[in-house]
Every structure is written in structure tokens, then in C-alpha cells.
PDB file of N, CA and C in Angstrom:
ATOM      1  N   UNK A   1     -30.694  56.953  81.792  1.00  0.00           N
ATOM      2  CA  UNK A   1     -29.275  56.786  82.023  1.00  0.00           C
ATOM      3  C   UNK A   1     -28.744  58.129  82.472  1.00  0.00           C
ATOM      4  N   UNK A   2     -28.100  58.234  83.641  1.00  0.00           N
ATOM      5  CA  UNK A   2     -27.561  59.567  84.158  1.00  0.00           C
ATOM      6  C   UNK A   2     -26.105  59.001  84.746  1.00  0.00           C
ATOM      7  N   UNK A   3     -25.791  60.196  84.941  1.00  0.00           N
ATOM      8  CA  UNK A   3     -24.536  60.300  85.900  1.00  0.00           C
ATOM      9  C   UNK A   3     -24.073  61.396  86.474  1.00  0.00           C
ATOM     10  N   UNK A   4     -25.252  62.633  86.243  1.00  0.00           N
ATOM     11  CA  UNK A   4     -25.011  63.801  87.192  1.00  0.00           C
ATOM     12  C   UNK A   4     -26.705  63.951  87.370  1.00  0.00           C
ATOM     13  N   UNK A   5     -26.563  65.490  87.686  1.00  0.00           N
ATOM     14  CA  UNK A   5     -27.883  66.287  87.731  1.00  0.00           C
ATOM     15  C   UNK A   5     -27.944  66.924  86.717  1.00  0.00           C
ATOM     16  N   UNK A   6     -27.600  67.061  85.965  1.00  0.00           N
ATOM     17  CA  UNK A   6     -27.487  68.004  85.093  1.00  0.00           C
ATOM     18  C   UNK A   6     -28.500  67.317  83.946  1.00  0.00           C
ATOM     19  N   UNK A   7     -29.396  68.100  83.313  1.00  0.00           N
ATOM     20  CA  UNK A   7     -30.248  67.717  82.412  1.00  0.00           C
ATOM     21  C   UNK A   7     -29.511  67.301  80.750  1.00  0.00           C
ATOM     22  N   UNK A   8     -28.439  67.821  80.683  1.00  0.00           N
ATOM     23  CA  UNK A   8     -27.476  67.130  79.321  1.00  0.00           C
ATOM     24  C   UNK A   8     -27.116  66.274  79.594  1.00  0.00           C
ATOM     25  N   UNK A   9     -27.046  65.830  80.764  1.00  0.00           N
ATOM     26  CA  UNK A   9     -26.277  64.278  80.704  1.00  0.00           C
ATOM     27  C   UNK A   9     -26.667  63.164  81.045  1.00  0.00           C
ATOM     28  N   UNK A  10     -28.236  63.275  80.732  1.00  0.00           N
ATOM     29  CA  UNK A  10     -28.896  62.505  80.877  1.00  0.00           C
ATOM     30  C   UNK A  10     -29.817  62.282  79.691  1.00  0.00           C
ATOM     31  N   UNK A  11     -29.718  60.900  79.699  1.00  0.00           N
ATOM     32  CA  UNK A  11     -30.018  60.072  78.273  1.00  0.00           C
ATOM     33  C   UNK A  11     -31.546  59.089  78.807  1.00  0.00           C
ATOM     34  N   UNK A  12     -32.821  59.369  77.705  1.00  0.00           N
ATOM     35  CA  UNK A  12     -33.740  58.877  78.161  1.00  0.00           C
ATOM     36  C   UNK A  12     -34.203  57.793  76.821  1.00  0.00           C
ATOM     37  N   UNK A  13     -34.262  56.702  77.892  1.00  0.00           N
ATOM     38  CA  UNK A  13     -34.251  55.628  76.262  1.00  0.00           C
ATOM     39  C   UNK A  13     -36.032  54.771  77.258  1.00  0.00           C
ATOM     40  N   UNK A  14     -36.789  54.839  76.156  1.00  0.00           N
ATOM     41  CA  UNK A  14     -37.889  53.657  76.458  1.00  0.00           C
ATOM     42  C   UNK A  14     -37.786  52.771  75.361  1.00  0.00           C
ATOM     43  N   UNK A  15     -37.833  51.118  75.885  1.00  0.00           N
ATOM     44  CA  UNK A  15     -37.429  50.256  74.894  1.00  0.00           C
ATOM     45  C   UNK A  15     -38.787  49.104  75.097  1.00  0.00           C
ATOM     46  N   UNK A  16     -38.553  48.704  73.822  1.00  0.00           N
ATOM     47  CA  UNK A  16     -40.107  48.125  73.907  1.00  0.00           C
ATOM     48  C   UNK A  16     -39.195  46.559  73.383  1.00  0.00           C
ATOM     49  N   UNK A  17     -39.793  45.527  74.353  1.00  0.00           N
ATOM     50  CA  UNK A  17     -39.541  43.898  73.830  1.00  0.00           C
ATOM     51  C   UNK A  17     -40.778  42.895  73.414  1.00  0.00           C
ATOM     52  N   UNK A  18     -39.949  42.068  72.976  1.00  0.00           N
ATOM     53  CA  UNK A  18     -41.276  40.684  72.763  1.00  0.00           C
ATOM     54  C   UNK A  18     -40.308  39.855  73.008  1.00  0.00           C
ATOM     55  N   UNK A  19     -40.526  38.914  73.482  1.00  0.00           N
ATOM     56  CA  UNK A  19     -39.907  37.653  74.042  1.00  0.00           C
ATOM     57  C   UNK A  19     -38.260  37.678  74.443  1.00  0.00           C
ATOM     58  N   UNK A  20     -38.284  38.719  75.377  1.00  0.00           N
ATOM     59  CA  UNK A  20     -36.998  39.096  75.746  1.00  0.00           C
ATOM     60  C   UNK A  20     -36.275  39.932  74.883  1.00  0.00           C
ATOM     61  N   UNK A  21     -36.533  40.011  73.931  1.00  0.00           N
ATOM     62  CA  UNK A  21     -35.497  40.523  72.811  1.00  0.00           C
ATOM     63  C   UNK A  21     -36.154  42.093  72.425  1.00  0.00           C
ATOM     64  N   UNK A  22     -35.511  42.717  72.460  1.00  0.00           N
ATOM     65  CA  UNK A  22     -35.402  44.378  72.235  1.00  0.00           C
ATOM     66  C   UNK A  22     -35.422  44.847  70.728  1.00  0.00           C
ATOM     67  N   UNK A  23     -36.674  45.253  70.295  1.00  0.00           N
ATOM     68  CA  UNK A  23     -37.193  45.126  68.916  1.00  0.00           C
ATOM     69  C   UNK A  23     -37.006  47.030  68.220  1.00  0.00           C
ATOM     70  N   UNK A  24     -37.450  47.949  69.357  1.00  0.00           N
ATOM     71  CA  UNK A  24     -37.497  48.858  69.010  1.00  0.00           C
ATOM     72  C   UNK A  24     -37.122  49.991  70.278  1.00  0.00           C
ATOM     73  N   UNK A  25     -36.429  50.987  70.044  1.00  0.00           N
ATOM     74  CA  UNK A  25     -35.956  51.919  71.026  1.00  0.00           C
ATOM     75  C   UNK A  25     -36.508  53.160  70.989  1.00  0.00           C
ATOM     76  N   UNK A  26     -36.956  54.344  72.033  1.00  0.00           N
ATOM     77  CA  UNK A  26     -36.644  55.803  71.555  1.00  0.00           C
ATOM     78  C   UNK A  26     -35.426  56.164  72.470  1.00  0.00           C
ATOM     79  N   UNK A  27     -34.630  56.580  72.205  1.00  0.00           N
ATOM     80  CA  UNK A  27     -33.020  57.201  72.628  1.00  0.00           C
ATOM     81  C   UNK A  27     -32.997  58.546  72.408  1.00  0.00           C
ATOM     82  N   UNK A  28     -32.971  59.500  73.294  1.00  0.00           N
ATOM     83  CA  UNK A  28     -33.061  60.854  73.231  1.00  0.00           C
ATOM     84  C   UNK A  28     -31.999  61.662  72.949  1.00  0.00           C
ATOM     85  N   UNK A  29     -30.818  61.083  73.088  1.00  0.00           N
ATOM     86  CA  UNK A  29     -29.610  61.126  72.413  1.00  0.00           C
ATOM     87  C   UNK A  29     -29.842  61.240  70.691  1.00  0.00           C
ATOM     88  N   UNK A  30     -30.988  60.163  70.268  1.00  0.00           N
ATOM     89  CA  UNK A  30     -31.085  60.167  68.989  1.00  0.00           C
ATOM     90  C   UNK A  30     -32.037  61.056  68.878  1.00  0.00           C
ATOM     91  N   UNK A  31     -32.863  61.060  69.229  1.00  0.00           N
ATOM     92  CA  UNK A  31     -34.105  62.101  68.916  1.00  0.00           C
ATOM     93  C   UNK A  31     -35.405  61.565  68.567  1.00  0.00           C
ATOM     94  N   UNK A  32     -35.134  60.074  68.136  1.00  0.00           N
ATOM     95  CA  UNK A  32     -36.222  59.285  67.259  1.00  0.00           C
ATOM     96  C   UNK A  32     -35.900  57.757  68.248  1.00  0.00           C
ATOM     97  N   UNK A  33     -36.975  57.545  66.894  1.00  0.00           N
ATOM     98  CA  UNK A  33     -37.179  56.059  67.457  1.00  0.00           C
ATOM     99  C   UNK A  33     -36.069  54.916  66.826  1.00  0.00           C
ATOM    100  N   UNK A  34     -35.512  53.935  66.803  1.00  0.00           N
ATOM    101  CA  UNK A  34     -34.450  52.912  66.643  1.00  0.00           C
ATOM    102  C   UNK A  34     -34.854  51.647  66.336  1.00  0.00           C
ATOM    103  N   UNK A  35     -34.775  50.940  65.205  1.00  0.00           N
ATOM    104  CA  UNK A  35     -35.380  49.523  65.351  1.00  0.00           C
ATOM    105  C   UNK A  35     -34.132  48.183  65.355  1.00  0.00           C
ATOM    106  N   UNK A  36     -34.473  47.573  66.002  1.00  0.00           N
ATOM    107  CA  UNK A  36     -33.384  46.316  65.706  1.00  0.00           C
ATOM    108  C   UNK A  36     -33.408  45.073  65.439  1.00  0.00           C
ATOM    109  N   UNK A  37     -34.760  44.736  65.092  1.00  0.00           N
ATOM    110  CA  UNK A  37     -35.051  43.629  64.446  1.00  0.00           C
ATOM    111  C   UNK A  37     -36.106  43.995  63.326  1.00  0.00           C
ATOM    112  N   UNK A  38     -36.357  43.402  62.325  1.00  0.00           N
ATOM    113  CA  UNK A  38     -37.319  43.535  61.240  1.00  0.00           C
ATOM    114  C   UNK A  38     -38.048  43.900  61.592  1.00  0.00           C
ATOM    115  N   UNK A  39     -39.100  43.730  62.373  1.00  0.00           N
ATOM    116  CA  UNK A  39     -40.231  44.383  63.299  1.00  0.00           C
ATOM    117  C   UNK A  39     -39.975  45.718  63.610  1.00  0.00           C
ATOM    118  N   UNK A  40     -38.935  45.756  64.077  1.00  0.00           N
ATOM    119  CA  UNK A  40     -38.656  46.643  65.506  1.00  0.00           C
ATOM    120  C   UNK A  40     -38.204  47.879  64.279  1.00  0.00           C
ATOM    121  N   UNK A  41     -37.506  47.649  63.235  1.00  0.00           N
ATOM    122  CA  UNK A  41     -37.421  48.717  62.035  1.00  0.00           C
ATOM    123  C   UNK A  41     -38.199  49.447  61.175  1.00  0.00           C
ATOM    124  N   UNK A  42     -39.745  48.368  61.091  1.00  0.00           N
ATOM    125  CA  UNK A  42     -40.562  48.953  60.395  1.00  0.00           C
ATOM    126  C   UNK A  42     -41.496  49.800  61.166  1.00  0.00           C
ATOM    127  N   UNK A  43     -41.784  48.993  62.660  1.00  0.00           N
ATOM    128  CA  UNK A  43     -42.268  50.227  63.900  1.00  0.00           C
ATOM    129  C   UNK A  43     -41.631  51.590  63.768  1.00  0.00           C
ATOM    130  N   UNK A  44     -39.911  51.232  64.132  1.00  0.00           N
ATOM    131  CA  UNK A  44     -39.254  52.928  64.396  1.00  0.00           C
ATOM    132  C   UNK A  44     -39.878  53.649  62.759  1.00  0.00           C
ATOM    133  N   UNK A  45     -40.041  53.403  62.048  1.00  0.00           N
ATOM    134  CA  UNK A  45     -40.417  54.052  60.766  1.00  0.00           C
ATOM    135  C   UNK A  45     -41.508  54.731  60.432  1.00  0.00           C
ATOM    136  N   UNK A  46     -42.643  53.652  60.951  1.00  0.00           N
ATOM    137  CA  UNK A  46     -43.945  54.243  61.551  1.00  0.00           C
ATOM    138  C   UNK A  46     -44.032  55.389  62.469  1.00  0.00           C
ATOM    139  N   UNK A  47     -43.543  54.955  63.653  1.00  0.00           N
ATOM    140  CA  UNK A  47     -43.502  55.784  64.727  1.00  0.00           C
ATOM    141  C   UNK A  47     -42.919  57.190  64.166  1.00  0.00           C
ATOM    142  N   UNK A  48     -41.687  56.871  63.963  1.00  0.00           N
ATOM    143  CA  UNK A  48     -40.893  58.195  63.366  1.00  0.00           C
ATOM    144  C   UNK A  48     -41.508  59.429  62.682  1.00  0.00           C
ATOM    145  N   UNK A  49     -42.661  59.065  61.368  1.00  0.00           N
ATOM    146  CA  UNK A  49     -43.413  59.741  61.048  1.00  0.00           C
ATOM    147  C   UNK A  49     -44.299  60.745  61.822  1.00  0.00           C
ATOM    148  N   UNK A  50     -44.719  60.667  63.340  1.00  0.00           N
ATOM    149  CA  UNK A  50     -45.676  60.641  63.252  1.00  0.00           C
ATOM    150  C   UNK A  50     -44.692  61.825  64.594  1.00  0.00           C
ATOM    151  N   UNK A  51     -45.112  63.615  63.809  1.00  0.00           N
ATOM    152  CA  UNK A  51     -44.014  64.725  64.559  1.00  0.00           C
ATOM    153  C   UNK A  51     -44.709  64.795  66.241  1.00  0.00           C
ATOM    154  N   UNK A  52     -46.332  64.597  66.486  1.00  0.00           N
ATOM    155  CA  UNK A  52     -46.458  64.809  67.918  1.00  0.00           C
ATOM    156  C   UNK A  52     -45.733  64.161  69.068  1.00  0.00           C
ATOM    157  N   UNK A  53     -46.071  62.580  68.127  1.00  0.00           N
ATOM    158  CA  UNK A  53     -45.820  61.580  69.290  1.00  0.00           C
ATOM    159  C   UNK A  53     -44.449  61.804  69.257  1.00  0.00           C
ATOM    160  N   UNK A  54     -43.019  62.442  68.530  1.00  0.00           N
ATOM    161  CA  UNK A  54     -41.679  62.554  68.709  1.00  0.00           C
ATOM    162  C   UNK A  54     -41.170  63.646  69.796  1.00  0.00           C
ATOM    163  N   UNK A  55     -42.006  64.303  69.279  1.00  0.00           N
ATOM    164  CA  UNK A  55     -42.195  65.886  70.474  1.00  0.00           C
ATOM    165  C   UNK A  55     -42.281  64.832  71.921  1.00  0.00           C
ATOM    166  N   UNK A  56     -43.693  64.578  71.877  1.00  0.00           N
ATOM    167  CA  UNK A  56     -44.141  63.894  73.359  1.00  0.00           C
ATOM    168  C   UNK A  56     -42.729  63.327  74.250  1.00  0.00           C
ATOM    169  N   UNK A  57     -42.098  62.304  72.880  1.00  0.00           N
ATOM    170  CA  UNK A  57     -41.204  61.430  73.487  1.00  0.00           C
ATOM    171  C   UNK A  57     -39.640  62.237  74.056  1.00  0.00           C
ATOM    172  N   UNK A  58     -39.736  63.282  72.973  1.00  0.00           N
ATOM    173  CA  UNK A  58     -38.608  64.511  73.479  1.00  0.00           C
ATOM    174  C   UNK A  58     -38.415  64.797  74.957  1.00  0.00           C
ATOM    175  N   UNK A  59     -39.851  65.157  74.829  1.00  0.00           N
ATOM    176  CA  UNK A  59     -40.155  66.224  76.479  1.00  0.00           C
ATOM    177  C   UNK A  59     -40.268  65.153  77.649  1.00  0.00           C
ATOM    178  N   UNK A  60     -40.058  63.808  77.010  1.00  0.00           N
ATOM    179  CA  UNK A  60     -39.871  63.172  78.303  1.00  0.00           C
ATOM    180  C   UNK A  60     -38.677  62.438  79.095  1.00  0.00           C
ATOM    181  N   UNK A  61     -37.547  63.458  78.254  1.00  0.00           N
ATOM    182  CA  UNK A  61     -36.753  63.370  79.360  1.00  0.00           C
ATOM    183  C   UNK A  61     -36.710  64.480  80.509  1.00  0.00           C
ATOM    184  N   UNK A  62     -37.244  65.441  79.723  1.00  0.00           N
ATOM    185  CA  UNK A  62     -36.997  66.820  80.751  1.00  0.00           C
ATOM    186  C   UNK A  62     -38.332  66.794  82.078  1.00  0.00           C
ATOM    187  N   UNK A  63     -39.611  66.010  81.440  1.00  0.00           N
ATOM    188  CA  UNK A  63     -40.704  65.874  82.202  1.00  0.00           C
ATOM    189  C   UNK A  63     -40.508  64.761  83.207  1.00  0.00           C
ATOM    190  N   UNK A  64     -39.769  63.387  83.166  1.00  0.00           N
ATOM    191  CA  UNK A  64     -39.879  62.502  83.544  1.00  0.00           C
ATOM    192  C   UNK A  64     -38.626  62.112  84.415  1.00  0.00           C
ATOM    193  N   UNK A  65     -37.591  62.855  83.935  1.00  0.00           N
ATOM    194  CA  UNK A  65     -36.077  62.475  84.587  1.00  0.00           C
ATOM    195  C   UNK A  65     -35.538  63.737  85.073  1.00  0.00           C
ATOM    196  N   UNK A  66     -35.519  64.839  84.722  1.00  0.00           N
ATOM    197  CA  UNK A  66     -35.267  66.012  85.303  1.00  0.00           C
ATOM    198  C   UNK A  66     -36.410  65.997  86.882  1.00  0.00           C
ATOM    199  N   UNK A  67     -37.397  65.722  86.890  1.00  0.00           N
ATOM    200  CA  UNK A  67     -38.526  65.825  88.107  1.00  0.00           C
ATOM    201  C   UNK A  67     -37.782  64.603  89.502  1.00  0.00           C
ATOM    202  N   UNK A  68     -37.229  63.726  88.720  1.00  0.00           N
ATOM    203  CA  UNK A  68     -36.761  62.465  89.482  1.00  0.00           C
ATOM    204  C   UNK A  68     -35.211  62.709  89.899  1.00  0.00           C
ATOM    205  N   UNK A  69     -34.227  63.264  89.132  1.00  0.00           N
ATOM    206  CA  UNK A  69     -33.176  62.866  89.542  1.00  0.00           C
ATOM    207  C   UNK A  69     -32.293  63.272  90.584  1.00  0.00           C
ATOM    208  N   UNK A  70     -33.023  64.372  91.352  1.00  0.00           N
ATOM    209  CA  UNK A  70     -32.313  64.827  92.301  1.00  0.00           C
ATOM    210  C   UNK A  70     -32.890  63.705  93.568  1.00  0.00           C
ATOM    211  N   UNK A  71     -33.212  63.082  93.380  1.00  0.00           N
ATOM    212  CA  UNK A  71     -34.083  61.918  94.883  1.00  0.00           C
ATOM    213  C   UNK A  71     -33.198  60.646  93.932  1.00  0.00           C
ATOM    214  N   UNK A  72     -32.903  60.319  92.633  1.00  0.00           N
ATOM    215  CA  UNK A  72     -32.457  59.069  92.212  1.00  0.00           C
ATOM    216  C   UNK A  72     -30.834  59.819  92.301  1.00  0.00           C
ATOM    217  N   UNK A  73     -30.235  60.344  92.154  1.00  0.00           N
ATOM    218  CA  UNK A  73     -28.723  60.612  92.594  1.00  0.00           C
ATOM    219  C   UNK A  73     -28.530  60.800  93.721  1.00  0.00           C
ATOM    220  N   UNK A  74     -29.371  61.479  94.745  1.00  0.00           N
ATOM    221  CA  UNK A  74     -28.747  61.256  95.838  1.00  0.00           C
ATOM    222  C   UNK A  74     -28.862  60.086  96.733  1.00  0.00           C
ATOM    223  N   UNK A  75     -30.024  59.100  96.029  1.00  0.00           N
ATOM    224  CA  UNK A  75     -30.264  57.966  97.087  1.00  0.00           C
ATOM    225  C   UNK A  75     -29.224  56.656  96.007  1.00  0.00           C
ATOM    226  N   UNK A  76     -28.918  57.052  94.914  1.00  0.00           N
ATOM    227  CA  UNK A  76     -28.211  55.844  94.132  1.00  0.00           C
ATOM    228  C   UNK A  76     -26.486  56.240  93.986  1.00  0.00           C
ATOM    229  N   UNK A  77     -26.123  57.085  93.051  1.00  0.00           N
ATOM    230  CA  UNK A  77     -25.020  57.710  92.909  1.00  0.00           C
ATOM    231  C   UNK A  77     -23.885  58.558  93.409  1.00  0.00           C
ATOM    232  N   UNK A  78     -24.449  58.540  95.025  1.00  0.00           N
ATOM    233  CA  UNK A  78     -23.884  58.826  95.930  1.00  0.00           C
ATOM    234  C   UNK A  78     -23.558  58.568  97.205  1.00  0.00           C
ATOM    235  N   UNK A  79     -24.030  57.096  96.693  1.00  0.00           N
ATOM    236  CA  UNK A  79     -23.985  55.859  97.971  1.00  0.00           C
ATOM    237  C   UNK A  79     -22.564  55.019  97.122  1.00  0.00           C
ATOM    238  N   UNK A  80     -21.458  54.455  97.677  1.00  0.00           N
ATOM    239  CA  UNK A  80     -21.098  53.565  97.691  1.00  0.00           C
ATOM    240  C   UNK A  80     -20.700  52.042  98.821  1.00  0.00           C
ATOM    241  N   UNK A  81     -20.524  51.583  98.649  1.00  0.00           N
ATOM    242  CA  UNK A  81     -20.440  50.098  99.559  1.00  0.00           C
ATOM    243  C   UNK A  81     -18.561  48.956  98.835  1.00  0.00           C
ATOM    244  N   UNK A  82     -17.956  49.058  99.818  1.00  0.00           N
ATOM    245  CA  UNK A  82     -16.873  48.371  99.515  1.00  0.00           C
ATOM    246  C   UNK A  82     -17.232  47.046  99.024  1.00  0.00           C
ATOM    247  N   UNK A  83     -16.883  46.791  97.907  1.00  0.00           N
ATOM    248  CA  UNK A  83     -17.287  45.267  97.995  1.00  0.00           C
ATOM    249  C   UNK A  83     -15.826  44.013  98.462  1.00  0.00           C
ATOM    250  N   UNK A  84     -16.557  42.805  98.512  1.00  0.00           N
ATOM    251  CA  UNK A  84     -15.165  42.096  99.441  1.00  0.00           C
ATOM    252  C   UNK A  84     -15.613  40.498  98.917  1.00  0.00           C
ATOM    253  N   UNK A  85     -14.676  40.029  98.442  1.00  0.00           N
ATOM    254  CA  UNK A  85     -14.235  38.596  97.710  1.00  0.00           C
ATOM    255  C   UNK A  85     -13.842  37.452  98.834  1.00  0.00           C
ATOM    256  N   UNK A  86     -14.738  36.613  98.857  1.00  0.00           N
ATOM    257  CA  UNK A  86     -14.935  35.577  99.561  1.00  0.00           C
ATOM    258  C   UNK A  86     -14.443  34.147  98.401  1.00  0.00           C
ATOM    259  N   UNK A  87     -12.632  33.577  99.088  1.00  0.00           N
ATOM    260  CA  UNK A  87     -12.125  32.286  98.018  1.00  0.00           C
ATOM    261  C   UNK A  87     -12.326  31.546  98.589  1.00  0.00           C
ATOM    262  N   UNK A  88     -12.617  29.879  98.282  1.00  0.00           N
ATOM    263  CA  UNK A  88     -12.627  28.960  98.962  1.00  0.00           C
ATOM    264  C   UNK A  88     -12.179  28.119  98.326  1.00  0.00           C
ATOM    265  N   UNK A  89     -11.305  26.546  98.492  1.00  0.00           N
ATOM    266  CA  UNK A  89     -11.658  25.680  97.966  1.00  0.00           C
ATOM    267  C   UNK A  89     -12.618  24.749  98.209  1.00  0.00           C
ATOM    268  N   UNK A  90     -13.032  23.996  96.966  1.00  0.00           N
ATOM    269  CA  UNK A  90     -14.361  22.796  97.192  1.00  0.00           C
ATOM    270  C   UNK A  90     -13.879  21.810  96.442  1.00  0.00           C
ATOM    271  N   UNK A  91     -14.328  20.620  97.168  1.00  0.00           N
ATOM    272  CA  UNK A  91     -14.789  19.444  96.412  1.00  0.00           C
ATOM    273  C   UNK A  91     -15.813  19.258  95.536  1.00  0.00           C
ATOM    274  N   UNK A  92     -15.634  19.091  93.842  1.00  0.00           N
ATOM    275  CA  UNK A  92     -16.389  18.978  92.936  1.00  0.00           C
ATOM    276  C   UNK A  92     -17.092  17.552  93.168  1.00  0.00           C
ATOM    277  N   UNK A  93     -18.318  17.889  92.805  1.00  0.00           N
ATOM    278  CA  UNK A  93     -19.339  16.655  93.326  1.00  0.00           C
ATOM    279  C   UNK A  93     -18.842  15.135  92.224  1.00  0.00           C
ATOM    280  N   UNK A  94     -19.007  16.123  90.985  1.00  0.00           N
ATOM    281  CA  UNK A  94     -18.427  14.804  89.861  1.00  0.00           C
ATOM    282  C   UNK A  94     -17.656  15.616  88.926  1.00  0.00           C
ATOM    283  N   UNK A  95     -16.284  15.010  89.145  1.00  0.00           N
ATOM    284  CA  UNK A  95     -15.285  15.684  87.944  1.00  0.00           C
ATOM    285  C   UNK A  95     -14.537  15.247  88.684  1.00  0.00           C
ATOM    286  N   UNK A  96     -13.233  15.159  88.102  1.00  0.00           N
ATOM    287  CA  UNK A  96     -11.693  14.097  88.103  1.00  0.00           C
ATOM    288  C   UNK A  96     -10.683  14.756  88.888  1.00  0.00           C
ATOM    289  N   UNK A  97     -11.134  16.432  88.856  1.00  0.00           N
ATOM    290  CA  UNK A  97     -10.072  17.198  89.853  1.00  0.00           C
ATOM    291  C   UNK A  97     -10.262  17.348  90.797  1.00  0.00           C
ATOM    292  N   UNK A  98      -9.040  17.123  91.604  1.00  0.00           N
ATOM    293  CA  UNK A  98      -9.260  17.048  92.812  1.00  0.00           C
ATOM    294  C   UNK A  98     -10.049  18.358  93.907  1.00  0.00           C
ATOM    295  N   UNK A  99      -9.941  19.435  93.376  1.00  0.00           N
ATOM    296  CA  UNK A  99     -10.328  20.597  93.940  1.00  0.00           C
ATOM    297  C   UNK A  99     -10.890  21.940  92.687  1.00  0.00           C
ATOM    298  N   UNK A 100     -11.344  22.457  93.482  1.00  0.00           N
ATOM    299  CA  UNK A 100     -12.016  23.214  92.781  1.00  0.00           C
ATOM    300  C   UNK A 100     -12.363  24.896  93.110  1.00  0.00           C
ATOM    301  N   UNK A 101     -12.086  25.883  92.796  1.00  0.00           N
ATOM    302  CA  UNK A 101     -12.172  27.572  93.667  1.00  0.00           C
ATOM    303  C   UNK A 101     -12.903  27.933  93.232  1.00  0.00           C
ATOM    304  N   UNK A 102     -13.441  28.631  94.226  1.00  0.00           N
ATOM    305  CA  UNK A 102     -14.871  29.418  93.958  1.00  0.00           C
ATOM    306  C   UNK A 102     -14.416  30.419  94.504  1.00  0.00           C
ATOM    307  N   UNK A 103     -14.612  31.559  93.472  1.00  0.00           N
ATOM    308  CA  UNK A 103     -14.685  33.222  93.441  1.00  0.00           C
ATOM    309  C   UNK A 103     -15.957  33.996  94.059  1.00  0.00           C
ATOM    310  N   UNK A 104     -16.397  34.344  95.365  1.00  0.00           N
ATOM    311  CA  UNK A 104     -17.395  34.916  95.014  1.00  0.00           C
ATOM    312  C   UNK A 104     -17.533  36.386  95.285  1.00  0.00           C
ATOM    313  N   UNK A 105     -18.207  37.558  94.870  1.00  0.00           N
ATOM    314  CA  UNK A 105     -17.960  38.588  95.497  1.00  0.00           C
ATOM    315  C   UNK A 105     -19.183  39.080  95.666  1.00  0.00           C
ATOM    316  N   UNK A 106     -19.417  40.005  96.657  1.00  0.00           N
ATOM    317  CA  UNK A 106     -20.679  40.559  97.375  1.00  0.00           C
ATOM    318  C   UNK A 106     -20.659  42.001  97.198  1.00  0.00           C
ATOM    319  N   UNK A 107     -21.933  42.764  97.195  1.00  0.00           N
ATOM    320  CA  UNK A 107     -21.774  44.217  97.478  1.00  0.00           C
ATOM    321  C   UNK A 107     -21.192  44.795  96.147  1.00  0.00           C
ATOM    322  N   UNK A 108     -21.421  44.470  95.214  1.00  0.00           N
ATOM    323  CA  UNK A 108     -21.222  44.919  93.912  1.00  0.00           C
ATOM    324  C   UNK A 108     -22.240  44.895  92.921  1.00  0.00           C
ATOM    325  N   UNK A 109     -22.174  46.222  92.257  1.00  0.00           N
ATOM    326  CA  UNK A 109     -23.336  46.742  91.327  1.00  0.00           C
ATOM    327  C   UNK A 109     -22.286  46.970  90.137  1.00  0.00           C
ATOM    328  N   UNK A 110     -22.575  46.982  89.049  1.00  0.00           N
ATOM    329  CA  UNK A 110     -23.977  46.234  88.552  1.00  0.00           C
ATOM    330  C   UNK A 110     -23.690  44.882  88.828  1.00  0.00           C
ATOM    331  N   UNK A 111     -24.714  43.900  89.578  1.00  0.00           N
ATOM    332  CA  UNK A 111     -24.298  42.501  89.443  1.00  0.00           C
ATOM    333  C   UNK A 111     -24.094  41.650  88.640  1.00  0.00           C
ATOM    334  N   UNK A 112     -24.491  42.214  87.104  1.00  0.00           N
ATOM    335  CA  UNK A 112     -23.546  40.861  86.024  1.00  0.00           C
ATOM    336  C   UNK A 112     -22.664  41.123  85.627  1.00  0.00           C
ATOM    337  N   UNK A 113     -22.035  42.472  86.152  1.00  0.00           N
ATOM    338  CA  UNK A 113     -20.642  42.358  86.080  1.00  0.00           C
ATOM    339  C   UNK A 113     -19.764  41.003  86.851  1.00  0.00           C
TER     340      UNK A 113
END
């Protein structure tokens, strides 16, 4: 997670899932590891113990995102694109009202916004 170049302001999280769902974090902001499900709590606990592998996970924001972010800010965070809202009305295939608007908009990040 960034939003400059600058190596403080950038936050390095590796997150580990099982069936979609996000069990355990390291957040460099935190320093350690994070759990969020029963699993994912008794891992960060494990993990946590263990001072190399915390080091390792430290140095990889400065090894892994400091090396990258001058090519990922200038090709991401310093591009923008107008985005532009396309209304229409429609005929609903089955439903009682007579009409129906559709919102759509293009050229916008993040898209589940």
C-alpha cells in the first residue's frame, strides 16, 4: 500500500487465505503477524515467536517495495483518466414498472467502488 515514494509511507501487508477468507496477516505498520479467524490467531502466535522469520518479514518492505516503487508510481499514481457516466432508460424484462435506469460508469478505479 503506497501513496508516495517515500519509504514511510508505505505499508507492506502479505495476507494469507483459505477459501476466500483472510485468516492471517503480516502488516508492517504492525511489525508482526495478525490473525482473524481462530486459525489465523493461533498461526499469527506461532509465527510471531519465531524473531528471524519477523526480521525477514520487516526487511521486506524496504527489499521488496522500496526496489519497485519508483516504476509502480510513476506508471500507476500518476496516471489519471476522467471517468464519464453513461444513463439510460430500459425496459425491465419482468417487473411491473414501467421503466427502469441504469447508472453506468467507465474509467474508474478502484472498480468496486
Amino acid at each position: 500500500v503506497f501513496n508516495s515514494t517515500e519509504l514511510k509511507d508505505i505499508e507492506y501487508i502479505r495476507s494469507y487465505y483459505y477459501n476466500m477468507i483472510e485468516f492471517t496477516r503480516f502488516d508492517s505498520s504492525v511489525g508482526k503477524y495478525v490473525g482473524f479467524t481462530e486459525y489465523g490467531v493461533k498461526n499469527a502466535e506461532y509465527w510471531n515467536k519465531d524473531q528471524g522469520d519477523l526480521a525477514a518479514m520487516r526487511a521486506e518492505k524496504e527489499r521488496y517495495c522500496q526496489r519497485g516503487i519508483e516504476i509502480w508510481y510513476s506508471n500507476y499514481l500518476t496516471k489519471s483518466v476522467q471517468p464519464y457516466v453513461r444513463i439510460r432508460s430500459m425496459m425491465p424484462l419482468s417487473s411491473h414498472h414501467p421503466a427502469m435506469l441504469v447508472c453506468s460508469i467507465y474509467d474508474f478505479y478502484p472498480k468496486q467502488i
